[in-house]
C-alpha atoms as a PDB file:
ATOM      1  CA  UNK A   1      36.967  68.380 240.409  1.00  0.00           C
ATOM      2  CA  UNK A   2      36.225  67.786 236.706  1.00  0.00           C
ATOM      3  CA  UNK A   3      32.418  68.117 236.023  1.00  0.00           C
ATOM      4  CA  UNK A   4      31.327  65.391 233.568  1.00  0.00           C
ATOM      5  CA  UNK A   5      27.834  64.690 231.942  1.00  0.00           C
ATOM      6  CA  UNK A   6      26.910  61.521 229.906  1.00  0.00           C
ATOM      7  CA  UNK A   7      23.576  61.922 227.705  1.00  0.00           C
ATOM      8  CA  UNK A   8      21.496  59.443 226.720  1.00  0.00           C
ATOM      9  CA  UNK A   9      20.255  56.246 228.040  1.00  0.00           C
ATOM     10  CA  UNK A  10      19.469  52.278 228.259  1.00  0.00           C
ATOM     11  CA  UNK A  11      22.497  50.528 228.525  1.00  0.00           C
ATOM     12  CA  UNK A  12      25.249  51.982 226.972  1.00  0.00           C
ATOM     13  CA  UNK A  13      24.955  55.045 229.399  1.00  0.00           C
ATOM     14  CA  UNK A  14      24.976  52.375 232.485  1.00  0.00           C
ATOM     15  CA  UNK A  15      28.072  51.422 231.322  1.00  0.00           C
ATOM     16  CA  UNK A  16      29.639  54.773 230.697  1.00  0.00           C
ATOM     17  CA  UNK A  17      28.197  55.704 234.653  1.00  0.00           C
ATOM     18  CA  UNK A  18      29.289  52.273 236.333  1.00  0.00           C
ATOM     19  CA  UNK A  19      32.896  52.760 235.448  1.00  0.00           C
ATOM     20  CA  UNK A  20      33.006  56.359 235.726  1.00  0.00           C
ATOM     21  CA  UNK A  21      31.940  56.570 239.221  1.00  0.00           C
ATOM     22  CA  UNK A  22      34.984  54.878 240.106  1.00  0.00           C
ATOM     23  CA  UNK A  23      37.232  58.118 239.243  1.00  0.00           C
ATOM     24  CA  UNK A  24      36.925  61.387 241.303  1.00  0.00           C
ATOM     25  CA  UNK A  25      34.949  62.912 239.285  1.00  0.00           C
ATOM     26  CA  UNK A  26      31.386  65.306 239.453  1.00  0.00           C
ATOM     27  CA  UNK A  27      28.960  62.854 237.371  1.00  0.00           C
ATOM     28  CA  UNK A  28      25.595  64.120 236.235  1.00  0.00           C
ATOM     29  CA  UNK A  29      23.631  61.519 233.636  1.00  0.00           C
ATOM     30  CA  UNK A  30      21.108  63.820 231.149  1.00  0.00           C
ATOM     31  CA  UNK A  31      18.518  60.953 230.535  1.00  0.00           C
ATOM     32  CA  UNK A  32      16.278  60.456 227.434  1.00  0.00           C
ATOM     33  CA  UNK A  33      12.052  60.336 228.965  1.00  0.00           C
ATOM     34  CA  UNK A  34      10.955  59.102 225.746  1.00  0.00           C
ATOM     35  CA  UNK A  35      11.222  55.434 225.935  1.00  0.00           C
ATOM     36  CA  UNK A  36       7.182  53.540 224.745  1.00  0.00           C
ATOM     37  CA  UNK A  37       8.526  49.728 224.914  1.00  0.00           C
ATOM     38  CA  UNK A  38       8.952  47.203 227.543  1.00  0.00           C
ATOM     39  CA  UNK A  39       8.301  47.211 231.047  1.00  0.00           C
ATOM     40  CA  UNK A  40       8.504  51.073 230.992  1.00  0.00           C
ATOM     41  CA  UNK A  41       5.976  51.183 227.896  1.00  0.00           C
ATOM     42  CA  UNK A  42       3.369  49.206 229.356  1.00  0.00           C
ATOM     43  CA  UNK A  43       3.679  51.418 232.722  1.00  0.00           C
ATOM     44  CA  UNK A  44       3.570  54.618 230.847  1.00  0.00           C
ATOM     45  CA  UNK A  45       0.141  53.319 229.196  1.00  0.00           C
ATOM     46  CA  UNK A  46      -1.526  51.672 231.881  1.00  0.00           C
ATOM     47  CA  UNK A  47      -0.428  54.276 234.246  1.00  0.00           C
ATOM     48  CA  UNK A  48       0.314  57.718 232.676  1.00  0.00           C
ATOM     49  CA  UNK A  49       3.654  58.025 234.530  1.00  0.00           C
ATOM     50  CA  UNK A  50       6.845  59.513 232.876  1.00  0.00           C
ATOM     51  CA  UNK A  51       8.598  56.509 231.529  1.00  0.00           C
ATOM     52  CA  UNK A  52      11.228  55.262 234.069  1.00  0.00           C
ATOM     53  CA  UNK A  53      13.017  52.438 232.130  1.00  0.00           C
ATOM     54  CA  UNK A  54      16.092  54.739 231.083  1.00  0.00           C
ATOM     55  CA  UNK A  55      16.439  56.542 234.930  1.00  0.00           C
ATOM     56  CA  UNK A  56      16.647  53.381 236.613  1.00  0.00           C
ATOM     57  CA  UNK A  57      19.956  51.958 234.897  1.00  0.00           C
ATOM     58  CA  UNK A  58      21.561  55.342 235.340  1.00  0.00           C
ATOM     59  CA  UNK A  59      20.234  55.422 239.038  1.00  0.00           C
ATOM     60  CA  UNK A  60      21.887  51.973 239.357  1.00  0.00           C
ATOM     61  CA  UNK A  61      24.666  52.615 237.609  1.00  0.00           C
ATOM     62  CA  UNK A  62      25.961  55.458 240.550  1.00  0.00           C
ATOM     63  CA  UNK A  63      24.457  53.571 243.137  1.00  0.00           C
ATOM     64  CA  UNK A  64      26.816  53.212 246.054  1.00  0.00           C
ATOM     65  CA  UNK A  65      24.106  51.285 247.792  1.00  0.00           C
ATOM     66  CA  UNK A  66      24.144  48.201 248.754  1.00  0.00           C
ATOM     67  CA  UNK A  67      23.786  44.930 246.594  1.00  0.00           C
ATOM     68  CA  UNK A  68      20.446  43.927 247.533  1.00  0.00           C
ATOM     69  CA  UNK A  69      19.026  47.365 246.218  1.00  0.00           C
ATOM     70  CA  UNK A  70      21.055  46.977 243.052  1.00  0.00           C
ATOM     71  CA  UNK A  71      19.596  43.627 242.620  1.00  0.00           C
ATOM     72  CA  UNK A  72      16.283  44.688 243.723  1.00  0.00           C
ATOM     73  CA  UNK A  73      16.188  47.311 241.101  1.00  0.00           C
ATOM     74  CA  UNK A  74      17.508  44.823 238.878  1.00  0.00           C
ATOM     75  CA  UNK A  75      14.573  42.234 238.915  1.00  0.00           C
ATOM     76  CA  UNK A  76      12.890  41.418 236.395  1.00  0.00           C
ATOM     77  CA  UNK A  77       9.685  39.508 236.831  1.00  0.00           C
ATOM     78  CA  UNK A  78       9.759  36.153 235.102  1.00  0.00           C
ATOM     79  CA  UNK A  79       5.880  34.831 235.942  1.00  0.00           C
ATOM     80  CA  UNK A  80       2.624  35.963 236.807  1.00  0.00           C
ATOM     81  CA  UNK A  81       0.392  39.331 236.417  1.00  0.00           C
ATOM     82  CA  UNK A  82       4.273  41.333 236.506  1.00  0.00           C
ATOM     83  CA  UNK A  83       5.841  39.258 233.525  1.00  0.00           C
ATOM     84  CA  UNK A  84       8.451  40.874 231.964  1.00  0.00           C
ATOM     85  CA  UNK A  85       8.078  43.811 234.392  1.00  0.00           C
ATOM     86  CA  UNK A  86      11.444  45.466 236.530  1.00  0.00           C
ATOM     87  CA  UNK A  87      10.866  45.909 239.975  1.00  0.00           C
ATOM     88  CA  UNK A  88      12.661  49.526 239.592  1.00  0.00           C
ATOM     89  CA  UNK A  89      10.389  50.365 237.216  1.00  0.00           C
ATOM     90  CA  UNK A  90       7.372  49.946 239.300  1.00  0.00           C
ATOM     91  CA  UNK A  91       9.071  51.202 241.960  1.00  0.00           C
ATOM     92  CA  UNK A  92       9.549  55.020 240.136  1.00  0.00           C
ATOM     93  CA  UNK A  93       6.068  54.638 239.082  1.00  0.00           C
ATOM     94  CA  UNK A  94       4.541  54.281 242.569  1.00  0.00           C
ATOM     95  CA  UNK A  95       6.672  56.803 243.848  1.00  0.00           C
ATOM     96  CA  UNK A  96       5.627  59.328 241.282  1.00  0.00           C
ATOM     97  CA  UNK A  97       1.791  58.277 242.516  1.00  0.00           C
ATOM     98  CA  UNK A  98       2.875  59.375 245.924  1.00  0.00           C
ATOM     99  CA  UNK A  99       5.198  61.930 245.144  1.00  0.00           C
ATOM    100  CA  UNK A 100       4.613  65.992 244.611  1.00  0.00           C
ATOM    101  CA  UNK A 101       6.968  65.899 241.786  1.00  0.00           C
ATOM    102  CA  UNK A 102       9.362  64.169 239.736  1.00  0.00           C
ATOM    103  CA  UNK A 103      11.931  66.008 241.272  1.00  0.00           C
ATOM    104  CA  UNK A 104      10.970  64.497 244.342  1.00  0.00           C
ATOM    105  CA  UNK A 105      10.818  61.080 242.340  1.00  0.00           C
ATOM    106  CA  UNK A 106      14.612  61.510 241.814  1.00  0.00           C
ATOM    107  CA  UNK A 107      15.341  62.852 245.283  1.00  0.00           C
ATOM    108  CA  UNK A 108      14.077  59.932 246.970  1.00  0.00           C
ATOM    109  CA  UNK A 109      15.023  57.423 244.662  1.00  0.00           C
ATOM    110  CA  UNK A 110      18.745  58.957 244.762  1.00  0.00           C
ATOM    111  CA  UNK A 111      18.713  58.737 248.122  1.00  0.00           C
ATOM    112  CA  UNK A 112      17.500  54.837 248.663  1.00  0.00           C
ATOM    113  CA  UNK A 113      20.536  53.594 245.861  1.00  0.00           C
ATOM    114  CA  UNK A 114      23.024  56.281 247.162  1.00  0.00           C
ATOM    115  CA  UNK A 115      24.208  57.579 244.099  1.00  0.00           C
ATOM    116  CA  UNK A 116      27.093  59.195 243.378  1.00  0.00           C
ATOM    117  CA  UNK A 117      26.482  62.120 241.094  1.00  0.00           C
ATOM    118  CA  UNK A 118      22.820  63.305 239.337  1.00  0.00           C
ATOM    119  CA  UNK A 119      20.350  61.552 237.542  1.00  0.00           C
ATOM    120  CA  UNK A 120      18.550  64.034 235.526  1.00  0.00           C
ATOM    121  CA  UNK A 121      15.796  63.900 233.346  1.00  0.00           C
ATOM    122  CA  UNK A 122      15.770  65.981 230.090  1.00  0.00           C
ATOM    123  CA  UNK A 123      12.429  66.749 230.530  1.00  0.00           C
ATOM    124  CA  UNK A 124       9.154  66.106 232.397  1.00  0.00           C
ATOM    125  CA  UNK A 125       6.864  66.643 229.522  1.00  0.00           C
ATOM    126  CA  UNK A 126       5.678  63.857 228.265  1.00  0.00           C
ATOM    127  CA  UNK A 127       6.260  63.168 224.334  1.00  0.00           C
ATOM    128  CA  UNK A 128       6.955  60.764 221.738  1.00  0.00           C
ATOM    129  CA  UNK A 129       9.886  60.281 219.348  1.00  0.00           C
ATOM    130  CA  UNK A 130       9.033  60.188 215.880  1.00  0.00           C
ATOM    131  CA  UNK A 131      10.783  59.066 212.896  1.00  0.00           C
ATOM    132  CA  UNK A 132      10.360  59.998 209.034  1.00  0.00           C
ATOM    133  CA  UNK A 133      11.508  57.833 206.540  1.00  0.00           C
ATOM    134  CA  UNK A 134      12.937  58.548 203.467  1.00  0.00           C
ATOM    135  CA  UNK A 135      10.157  56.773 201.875  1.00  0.00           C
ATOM    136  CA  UNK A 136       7.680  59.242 203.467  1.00  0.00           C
ATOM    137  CA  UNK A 137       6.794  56.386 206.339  1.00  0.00           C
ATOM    138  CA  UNK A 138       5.876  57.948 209.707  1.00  0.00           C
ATOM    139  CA  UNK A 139       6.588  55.546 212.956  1.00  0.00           C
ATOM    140  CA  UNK A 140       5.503  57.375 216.253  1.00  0.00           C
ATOM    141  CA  UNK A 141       6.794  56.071 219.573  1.00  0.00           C
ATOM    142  CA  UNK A 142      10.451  54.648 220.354  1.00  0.00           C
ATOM    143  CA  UNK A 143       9.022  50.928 220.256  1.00  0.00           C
ATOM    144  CA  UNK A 144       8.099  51.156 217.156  1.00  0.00           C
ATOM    145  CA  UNK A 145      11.050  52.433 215.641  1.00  0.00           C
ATOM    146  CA  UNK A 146      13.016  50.600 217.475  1.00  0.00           C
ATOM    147  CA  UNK A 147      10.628  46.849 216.048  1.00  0.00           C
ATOM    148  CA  UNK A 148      10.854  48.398 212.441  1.00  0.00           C
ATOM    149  CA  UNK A 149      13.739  46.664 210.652  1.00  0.00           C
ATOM    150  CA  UNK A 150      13.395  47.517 206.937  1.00  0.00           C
ATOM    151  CA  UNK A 151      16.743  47.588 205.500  1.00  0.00           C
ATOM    152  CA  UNK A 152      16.772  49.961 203.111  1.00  0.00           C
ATOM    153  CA  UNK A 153      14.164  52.584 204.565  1.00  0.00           C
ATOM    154  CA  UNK A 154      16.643  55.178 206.447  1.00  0.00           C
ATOM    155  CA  UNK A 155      15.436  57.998 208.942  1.00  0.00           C
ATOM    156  CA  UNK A 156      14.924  61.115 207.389  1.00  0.00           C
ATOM    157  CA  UNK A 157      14.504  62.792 210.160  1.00  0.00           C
ATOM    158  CA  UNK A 158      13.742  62.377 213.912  1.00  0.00           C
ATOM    159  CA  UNK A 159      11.635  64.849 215.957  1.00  0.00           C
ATOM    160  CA  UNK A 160       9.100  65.110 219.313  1.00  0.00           C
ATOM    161  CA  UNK A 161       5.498  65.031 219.380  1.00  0.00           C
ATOM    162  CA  UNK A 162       4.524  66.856 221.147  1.00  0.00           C
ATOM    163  CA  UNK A 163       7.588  69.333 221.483  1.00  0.00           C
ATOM    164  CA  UNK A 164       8.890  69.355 224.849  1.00  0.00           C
ATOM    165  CA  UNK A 165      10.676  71.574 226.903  1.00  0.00           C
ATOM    166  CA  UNK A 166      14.385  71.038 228.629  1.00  0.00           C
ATOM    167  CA  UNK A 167      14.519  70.664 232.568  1.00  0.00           C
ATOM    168  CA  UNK A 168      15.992  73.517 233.879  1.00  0.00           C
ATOM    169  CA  UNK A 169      18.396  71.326 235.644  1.00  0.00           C
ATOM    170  CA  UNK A 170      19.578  70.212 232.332  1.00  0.00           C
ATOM    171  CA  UNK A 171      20.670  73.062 230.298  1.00  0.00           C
ATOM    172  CA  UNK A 172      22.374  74.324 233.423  1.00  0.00           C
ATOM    173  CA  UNK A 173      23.940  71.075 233.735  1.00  0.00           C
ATOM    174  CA  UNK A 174      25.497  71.258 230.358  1.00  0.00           C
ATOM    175  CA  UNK A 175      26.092  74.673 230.673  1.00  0.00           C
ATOM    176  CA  UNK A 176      28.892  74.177 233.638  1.00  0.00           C
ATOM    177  CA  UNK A 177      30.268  70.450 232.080  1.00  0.00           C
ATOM    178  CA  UNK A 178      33.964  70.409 231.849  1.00  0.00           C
ATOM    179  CA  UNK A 179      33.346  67.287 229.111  1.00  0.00           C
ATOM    180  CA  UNK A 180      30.360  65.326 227.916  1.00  0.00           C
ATOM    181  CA  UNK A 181      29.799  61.954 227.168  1.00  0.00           C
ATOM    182  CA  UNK A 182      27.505  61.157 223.891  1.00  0.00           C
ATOM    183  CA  UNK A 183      27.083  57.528 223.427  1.00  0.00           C
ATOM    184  CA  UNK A 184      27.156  54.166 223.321  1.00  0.00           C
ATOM    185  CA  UNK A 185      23.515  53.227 222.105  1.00  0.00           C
ATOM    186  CA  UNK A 186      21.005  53.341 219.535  1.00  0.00           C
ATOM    187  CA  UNK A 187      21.730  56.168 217.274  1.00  0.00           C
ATOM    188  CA  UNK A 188      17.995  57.337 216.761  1.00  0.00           C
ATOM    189  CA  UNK A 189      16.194  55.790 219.980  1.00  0.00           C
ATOM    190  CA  UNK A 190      19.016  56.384 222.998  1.00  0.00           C
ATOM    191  CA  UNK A 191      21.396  59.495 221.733  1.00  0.00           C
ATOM    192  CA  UNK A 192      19.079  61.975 219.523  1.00  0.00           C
ATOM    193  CA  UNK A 193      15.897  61.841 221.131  1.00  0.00           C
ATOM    194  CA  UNK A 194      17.870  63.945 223.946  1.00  0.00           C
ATOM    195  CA  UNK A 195      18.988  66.569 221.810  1.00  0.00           C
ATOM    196  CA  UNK A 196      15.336  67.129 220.048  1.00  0.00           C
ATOM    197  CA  UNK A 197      14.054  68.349 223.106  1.00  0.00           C
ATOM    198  CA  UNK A 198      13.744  72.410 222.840  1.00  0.00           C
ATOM    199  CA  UNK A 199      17.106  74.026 224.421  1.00  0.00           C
ATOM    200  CA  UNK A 200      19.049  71.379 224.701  1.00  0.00           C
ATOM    201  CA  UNK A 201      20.594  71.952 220.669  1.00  0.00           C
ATOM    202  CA  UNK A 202      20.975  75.664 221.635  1.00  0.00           C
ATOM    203  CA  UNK A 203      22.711  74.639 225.362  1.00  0.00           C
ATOM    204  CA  UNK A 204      25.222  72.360 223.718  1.00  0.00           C
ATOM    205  CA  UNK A 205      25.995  74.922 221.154  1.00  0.00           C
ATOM    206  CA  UNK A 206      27.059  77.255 223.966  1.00  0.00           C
ATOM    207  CA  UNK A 207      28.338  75.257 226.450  1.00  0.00           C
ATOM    208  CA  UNK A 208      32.555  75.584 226.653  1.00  0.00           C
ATOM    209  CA  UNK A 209      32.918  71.422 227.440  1.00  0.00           C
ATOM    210  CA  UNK A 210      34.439  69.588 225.361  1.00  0.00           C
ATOM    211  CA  UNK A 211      32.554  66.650 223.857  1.00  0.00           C
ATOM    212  CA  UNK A 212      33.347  62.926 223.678  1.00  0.00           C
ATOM    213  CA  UNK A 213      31.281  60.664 221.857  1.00  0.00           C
ATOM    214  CA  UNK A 214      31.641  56.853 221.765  1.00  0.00           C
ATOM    215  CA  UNK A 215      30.920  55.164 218.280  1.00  0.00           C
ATOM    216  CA  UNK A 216      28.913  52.056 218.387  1.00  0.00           C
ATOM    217  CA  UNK A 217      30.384  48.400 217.697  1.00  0.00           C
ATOM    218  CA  UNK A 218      27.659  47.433 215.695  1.00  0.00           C
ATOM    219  CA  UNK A 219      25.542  48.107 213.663  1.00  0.00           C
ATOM    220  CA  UNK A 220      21.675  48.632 214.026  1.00  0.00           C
ATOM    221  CA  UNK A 221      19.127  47.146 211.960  1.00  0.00           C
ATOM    222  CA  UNK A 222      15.878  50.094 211.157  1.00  0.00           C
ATOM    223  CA  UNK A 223      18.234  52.549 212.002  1.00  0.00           C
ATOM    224  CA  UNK A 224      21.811  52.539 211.260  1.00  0.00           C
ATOM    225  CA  UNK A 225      21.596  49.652 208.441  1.00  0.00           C
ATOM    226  CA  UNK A 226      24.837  49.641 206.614  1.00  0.00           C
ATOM    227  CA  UNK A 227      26.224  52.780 208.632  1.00  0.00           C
ATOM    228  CA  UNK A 228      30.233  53.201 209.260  1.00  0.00           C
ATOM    229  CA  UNK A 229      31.556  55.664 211.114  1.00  0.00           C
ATOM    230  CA  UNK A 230      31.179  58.907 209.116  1.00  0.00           C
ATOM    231  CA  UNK A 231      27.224  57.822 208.936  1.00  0.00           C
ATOM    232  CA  UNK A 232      27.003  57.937 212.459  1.00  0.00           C
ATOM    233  CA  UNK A 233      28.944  60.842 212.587  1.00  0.00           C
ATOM    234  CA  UNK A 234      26.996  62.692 210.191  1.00  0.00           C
ATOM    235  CA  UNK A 235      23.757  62.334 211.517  1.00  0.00           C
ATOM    236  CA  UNK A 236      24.698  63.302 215.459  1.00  0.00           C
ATOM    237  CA  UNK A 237      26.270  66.456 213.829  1.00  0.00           C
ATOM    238  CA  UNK A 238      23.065  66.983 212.587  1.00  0.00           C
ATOM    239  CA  UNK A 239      20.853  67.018 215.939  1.00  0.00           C
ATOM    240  CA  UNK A 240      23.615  67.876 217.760  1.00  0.00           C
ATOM    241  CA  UNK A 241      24.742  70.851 216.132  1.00  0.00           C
ATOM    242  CA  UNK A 242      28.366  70.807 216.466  1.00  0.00           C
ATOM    243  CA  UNK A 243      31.156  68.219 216.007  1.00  0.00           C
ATOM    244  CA  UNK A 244      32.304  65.881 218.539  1.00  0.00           C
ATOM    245  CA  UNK A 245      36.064  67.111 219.668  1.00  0.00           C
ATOM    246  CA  UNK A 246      36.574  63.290 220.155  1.00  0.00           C
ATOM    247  CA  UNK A 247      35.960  60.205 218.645  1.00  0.00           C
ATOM    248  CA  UNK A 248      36.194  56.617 220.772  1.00  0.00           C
ATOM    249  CA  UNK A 249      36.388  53.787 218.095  1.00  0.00           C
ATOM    250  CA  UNK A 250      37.286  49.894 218.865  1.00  0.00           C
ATOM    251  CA  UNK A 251      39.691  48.352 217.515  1.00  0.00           C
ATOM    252  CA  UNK A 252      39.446  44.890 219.699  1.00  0.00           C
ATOM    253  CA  UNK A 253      39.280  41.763 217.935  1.00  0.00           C
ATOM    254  CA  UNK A 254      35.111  40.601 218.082  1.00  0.00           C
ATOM    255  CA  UNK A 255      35.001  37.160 218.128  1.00  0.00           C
ATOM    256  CA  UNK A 256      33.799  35.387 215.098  1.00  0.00           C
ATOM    257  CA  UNK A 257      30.787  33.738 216.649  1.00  0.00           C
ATOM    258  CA  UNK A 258      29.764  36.830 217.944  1.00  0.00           C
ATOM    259  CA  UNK A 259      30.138  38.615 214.303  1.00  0.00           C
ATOM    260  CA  UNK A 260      27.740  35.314 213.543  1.00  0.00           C
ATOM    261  CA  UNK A 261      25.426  36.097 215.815  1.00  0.00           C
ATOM    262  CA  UNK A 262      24.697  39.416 214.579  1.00  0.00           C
ATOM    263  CA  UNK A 263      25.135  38.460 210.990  1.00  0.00           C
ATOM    264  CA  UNK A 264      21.921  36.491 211.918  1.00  0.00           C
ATOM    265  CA  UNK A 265      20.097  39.257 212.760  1.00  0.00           C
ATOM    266  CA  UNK A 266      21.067  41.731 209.828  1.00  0.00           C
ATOM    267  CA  UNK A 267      23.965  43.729 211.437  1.00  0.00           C
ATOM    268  CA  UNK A 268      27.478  44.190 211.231  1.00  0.00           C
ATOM    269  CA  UNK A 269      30.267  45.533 212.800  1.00  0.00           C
ATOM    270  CA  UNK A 270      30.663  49.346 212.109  1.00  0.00           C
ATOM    271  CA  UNK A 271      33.387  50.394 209.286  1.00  0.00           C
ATOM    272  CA  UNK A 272      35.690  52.243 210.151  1.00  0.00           C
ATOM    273  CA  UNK A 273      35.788  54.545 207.114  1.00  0.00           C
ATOM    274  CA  UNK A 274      37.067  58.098 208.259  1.00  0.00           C
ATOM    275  CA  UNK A 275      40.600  58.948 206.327  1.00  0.00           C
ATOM    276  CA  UNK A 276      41.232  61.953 207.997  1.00  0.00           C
ATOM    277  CA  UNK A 277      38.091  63.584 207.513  1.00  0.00           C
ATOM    278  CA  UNK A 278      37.306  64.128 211.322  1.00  0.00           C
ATOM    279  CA  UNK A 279      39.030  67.451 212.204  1.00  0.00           C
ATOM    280  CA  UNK A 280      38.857  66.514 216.371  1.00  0.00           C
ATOM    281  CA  UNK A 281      40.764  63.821 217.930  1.00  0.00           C
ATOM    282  CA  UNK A 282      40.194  59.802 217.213  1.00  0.00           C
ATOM    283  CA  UNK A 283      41.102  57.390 219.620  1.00  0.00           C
ATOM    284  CA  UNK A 284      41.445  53.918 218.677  1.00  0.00           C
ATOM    285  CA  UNK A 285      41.446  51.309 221.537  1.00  0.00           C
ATOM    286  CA  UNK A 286      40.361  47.564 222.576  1.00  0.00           C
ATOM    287  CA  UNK A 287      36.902  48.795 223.897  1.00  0.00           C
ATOM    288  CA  UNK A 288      34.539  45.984 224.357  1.00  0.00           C
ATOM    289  CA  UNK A 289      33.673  43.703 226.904  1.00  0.00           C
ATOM    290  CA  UNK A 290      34.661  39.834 227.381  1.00  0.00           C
ATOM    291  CA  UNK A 291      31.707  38.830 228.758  1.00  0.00           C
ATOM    292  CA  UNK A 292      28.938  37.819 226.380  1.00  0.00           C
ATOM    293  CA  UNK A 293      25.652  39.141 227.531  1.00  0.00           C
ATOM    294  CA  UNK A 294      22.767  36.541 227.641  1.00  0.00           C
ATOM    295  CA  UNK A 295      18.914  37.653 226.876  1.00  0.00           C
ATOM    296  CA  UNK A 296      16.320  37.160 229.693  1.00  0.00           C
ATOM    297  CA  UNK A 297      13.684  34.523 228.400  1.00  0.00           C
ATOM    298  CA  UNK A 298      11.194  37.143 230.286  1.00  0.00           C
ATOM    299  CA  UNK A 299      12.538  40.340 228.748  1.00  0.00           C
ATOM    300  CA  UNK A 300      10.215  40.944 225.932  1.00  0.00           C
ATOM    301  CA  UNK A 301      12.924  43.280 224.206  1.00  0.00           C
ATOM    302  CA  UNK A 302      15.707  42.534 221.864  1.00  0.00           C
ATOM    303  CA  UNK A 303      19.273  43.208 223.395  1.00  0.00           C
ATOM    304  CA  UNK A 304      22.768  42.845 222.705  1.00  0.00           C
ATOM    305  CA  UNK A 305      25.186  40.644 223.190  1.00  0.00           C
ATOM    306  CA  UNK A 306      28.507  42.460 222.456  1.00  0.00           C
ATOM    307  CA  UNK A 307      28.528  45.529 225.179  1.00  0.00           C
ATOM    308  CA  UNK A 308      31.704  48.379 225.174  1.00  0.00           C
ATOM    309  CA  UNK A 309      33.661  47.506 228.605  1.00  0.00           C
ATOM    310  CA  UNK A 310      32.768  49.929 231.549  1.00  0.00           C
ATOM    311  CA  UNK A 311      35.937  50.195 233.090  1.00  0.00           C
ATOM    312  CA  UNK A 312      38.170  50.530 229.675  1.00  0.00           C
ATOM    313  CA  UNK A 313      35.657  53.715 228.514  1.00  0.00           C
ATOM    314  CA  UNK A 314      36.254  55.042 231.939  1.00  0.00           C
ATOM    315  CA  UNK A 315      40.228  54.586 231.527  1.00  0.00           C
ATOM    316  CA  UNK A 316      40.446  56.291 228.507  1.00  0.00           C
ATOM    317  CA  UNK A 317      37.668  59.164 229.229  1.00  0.00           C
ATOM    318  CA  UNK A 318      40.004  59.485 232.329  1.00  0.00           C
ATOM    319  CA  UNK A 319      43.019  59.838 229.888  1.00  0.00           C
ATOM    320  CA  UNK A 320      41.493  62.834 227.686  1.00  0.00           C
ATOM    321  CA  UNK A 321      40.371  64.672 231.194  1.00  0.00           C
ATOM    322  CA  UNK A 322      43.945  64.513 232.883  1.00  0.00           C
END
C-alpha cells in the first residue's frame, strides 16, 4: 500500500484528505501548529493550548465516524459567550487540559472521529510565524499576516519565533512517504510555515517520495498579490528546498461572477505563465469545485468561495501513484 502524506492545513488540506481517504491508500496529514486567528487564536490566548484550528479539519477530513461527530466537530457557535467559536476546537483544548500529552490529544481524538490514516502535528512547540516585508515591515503571528492586504508590500521572507523543533513522528513520516501532497492554501500562512520548522527542510531534502504540489486558483491578497504560477513556484522552492516533481494546475472554466467576486476583493485568478520552464511533470485538469462556498455570518474570518474539488484531486493524485 502506497504511503501518502499531505502537508499543510485549513481547508485546502481537508479537501486533499476527504477525497483521498476514499482510495486504498496509507494517509498521514503533517499539520501546520501555528495558526493565531479565529476560534483557534482566541483559545490559544485565553488558554495557552497548542492551536487546534488546523488538526480538527484534517481529523474530520479521515473521519470514518459517524455524521453527528462530523457535524459536531463542525459547529460553529453563532450566539452567546462561544460566538464564532467551533465546538472541535474547544473540544482539543479541553482534552489537552485533561490529557498527559498532545500525543494523547491526537490518540483520543483519532479514536472518537475514527480516522483513517494520521493526523500529525509538525510540532508541539509553540511559535509564531513571522513575515518580513520587502519594505522592512515586520508582522508577527499568522492573523496578522493573513489581515495585512497591502498590495504592493511582498514577503521577504517568512520564519518562526521562536524556532521550533519537528515531531519526531514527522520527519519519520516523510522519511518513509511514497508521495507527498503540498498544497492547496495560502502560500505563506498554510504551506511554508510547515517547512520553517527545524528538520523538516533537511527531511524533505532526503526523503526518496516524490512530491506533488497543487497550485492555487486564486490569487491572495498580502501575500501572493499579482503572483502566477512561476511566483508560487519560486517561493515554495525556496522553503522547501527542492522542486516539486509535479505540478496540478486548473484549467476549468471559473465562472464570471465568481472572477467578480474576487475582483472585489483584490484577487485574481492565477496566470498560468510557465513555458516550459518547470523541468517535472505539469498536469493540467478541470480541478475546482461546482459548489460555491457561502461565509458563516458568525465566522469572524475571511474565506473562499471558489474551493479545488476533493474527489477530482484525489482522481488525478490516484493517476500519478498507479
Amino acid at each position: 500500500m502506497k504511503k501518502i502524506t499531505v502537508l499543510g492545513g485549513g481547508t485546502g488540506t481537508f479537501i486533499v484528505l476527504s477525497g483521498l481517504k476514499e482510495y486504498p491508500f496509507e494517509l498521514s496529514a503533517i499539520i501546520t501548529m501555528m495558526d493565531s486567528g479565529g476560534s483557534t487564536g482566541r483559545l490559544r490566548d485565553q488558554l495557552g493550548v497548542l492551536p487546534p484550528g488546523d488538526l480538527r479539519q484534517s481529523l474530520i477530513a479521515l473521519s470514518e465516524a459517524s455524521l453527528l461527530w462530523r457535524k459536531l466537530f463542525l459547529y460553529r457557535f453563532e450566539a452567546g459567550d462561544f460566538i464564532g467559536h467551533n465546538f472541535g476546537n474547544i473540544f482539543l483544548s479541553a482534552l489537552e487540559k485533561v490529557s498527559k500529552d498532545y500525543k494523547e490529544v491526537i490518540k483520543t481524538a483519532s479514536f472518537i472521529l475514527k480516522t483513517k490514516g494520521k493526523v500529525i502535528p509538525v510540532t508541539f512547540d509553540k511559535t509564531n510565524l513571522v513575515a518580513k516585508y520587502a519594505n522592512g515591515k515586520i508582522l508577527k503571528g499568522e492573523s496578522m499576516i493573513d489581515a495585512n492586504i497591502e498590495k504592493e508590500n511582498k514577503i521577504q521572507e517568512a520564519y518562526l519565533e521562536p524556532k521550533a523543533n519537528a515531531n519526531p513522528e514527522a520527519l519519520k513520516t516523510i522519511e518513509k512517504s511514497d508521495y507527498i501532497v503540498i498544497g492547496p492554501g495560502d502560500l505563506y500562512t498554510s504551506l511554508i510555515p510547515v517547512l520553517l520548522v527545524d528538520g523538516i527542510k533537511e527531511a524533505l531534502q532526503k526523503t526518496k517520495a516524490k512530491i506533488i504540489f497543487v497550485v492555487n486558483l486564486m490569487t491572495k491578497l498580502g501575500q501572493t498579490h499579482n503572483y502566477k504560477i512561476s511566483d508560487h513556484l519560486q517561493d515554495l522552492e525556496k522553503y522547501l528546498g527542492r522542486s516539486p516533481n509535479f505540478l496540478l494546475i486548473n484549467k476549468g472554466k471559473i465562472p464570471e461572477n465568481i472572477i467578480e467576486w474576487y475582483q472585489d476583493h483584490e484577487e485574481e485568478v492565477v496566470i498560468d505563465d510557465l513555458n516550459n520552464s518547470f523541468f517535472g511533470k505539469v498536469i493540467k485538469e478541470n480541478l475546482i469545485s461546482s459548489t460555491v462556498f457561502d461565509k458563516v455570518d458568525s465566522d469572524r474570518l475571511s474565506r473562499s468561495v471558489l474551493r479545488h474539488s476533493s474527489k477530482k484531486l484525489a482522481r488525478i493524485i490516484n493517476k500519478i501513484i498507479s
